[in-house]
C-alpha atoms as a PDB file:
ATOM      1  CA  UNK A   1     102.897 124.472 142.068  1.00  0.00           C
ATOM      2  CA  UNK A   2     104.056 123.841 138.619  1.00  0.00           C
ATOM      3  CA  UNK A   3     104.001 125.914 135.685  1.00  0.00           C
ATOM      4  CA  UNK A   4     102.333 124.333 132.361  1.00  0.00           C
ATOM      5  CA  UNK A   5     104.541 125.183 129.456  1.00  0.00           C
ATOM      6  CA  UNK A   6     102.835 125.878 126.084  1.00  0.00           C
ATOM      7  CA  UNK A   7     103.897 122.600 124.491  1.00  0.00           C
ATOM      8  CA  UNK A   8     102.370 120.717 127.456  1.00  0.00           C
ATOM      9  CA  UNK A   9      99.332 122.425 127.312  1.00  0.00           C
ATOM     10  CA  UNK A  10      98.855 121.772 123.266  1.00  0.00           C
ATOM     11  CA  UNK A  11      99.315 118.361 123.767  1.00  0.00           C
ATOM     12  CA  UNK A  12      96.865 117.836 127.057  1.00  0.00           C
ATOM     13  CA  UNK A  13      94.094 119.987 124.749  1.00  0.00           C
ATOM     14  CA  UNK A  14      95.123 117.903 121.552  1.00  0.00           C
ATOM     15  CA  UNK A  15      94.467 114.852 123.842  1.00  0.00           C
ATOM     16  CA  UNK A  16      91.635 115.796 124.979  1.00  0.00           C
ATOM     17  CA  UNK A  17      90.084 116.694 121.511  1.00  0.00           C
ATOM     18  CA  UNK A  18      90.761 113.228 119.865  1.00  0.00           C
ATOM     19  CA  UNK A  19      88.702 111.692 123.093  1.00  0.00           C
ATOM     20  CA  UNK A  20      86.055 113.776 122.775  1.00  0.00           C
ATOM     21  CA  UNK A  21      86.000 113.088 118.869  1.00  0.00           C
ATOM     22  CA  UNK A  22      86.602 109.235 119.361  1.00  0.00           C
ATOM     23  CA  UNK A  23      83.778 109.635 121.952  1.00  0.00           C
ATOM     24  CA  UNK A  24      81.342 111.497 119.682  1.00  0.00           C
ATOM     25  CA  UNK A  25      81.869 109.828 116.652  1.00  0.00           C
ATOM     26  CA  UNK A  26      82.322 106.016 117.846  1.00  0.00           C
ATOM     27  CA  UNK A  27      85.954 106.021 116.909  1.00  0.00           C
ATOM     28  CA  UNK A  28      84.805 106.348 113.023  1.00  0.00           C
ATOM     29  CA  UNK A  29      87.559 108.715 112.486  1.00  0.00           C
ATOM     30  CA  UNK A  30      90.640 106.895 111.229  1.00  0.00           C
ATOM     31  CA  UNK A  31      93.664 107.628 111.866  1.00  0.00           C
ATOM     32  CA  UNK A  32      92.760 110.652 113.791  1.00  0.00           C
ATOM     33  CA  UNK A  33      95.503 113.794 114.334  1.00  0.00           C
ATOM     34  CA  UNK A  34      95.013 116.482 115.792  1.00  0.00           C
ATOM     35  CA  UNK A  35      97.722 119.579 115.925  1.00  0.00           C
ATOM     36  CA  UNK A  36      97.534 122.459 117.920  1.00  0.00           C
ATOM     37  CA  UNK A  37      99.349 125.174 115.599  1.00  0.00           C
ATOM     38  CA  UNK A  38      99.886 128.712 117.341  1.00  0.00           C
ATOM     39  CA  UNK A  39      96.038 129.744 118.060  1.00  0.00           C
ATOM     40  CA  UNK A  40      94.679 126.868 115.521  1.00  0.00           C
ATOM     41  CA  UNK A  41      93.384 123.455 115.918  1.00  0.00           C
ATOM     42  CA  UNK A  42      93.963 121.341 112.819  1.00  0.00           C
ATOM     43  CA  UNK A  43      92.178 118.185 112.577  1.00  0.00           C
ATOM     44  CA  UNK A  44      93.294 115.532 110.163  1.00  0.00           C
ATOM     45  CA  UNK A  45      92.286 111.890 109.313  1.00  0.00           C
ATOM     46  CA  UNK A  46      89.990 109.876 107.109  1.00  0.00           C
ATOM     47  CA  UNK A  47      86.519 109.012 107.758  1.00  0.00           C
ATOM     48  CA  UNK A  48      83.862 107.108 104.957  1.00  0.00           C
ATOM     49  CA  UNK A  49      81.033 109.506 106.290  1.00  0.00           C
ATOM     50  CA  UNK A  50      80.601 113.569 105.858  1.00  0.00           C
ATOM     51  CA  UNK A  51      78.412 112.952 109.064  1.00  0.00           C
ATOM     52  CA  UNK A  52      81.066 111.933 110.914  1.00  0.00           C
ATOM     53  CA  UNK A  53      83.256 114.943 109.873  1.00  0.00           C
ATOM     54  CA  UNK A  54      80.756 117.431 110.984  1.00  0.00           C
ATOM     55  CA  UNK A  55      80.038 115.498 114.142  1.00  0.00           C
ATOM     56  CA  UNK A  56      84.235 115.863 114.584  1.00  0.00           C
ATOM     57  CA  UNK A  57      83.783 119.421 113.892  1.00  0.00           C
ATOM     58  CA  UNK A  58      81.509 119.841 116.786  1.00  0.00           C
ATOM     59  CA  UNK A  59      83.308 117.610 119.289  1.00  0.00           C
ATOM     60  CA  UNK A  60      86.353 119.471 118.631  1.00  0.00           C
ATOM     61  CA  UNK A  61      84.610 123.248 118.992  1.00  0.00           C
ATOM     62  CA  UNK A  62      83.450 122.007 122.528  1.00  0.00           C
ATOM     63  CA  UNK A  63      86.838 121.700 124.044  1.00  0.00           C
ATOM     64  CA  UNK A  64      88.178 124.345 122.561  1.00  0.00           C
ATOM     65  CA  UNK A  65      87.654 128.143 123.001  1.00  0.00           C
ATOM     66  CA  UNK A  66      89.564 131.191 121.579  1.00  0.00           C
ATOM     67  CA  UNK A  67      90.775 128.686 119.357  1.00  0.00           C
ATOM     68  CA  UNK A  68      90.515 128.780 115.062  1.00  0.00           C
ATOM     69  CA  UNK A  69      89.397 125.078 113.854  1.00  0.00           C
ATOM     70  CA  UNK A  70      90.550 123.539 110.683  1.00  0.00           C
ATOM     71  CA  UNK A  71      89.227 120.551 109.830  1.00  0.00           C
ATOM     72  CA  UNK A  72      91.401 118.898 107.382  1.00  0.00           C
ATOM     73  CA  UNK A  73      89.375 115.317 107.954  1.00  0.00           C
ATOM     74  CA  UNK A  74      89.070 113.178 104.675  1.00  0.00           C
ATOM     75  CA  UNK A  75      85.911 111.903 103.434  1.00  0.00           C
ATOM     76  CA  UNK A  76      87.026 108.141 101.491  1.00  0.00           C
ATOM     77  CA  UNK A  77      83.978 105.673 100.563  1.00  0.00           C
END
């Protein structure tokens, strides 16, 4: 049995929330980062619809749970 460091389980739940927010939002997030910083998720990237953002917002609060979100997702059109 192995032992799942910190680092290695930010990146598998940073992994996971960029496919659920590709999934959700048809890959209309550009450039699409997503950091997991001590108990906080940040979310960054570019999208051309507030929509999108809010439906990033919600893909990313599924996945995660005792978890602060920051959604740091720009809104260019």
């Amino acid at each position: 049995m192995t032992v799942e460091t910190y680092s290695q389980k930010a990146k598998h739940l940073s992994q996971k929330i960029e496919q659920t927010i590709a999934l959700r939002t048809g890959s209309q997030v550009q450039s699409l980062k997503v950091d997991i910083l001590g108990e906080i998720v940040v979310l960054s990237g570019r999208t051309d619809s507030f929509y999108h953002k809010q439906l990033a917002t919600h893909a990313a609060m599924s996945e995660i749970d005792q978890y602060a979100l920051t959604n740091n997702i720009r809104v260019e059109s």
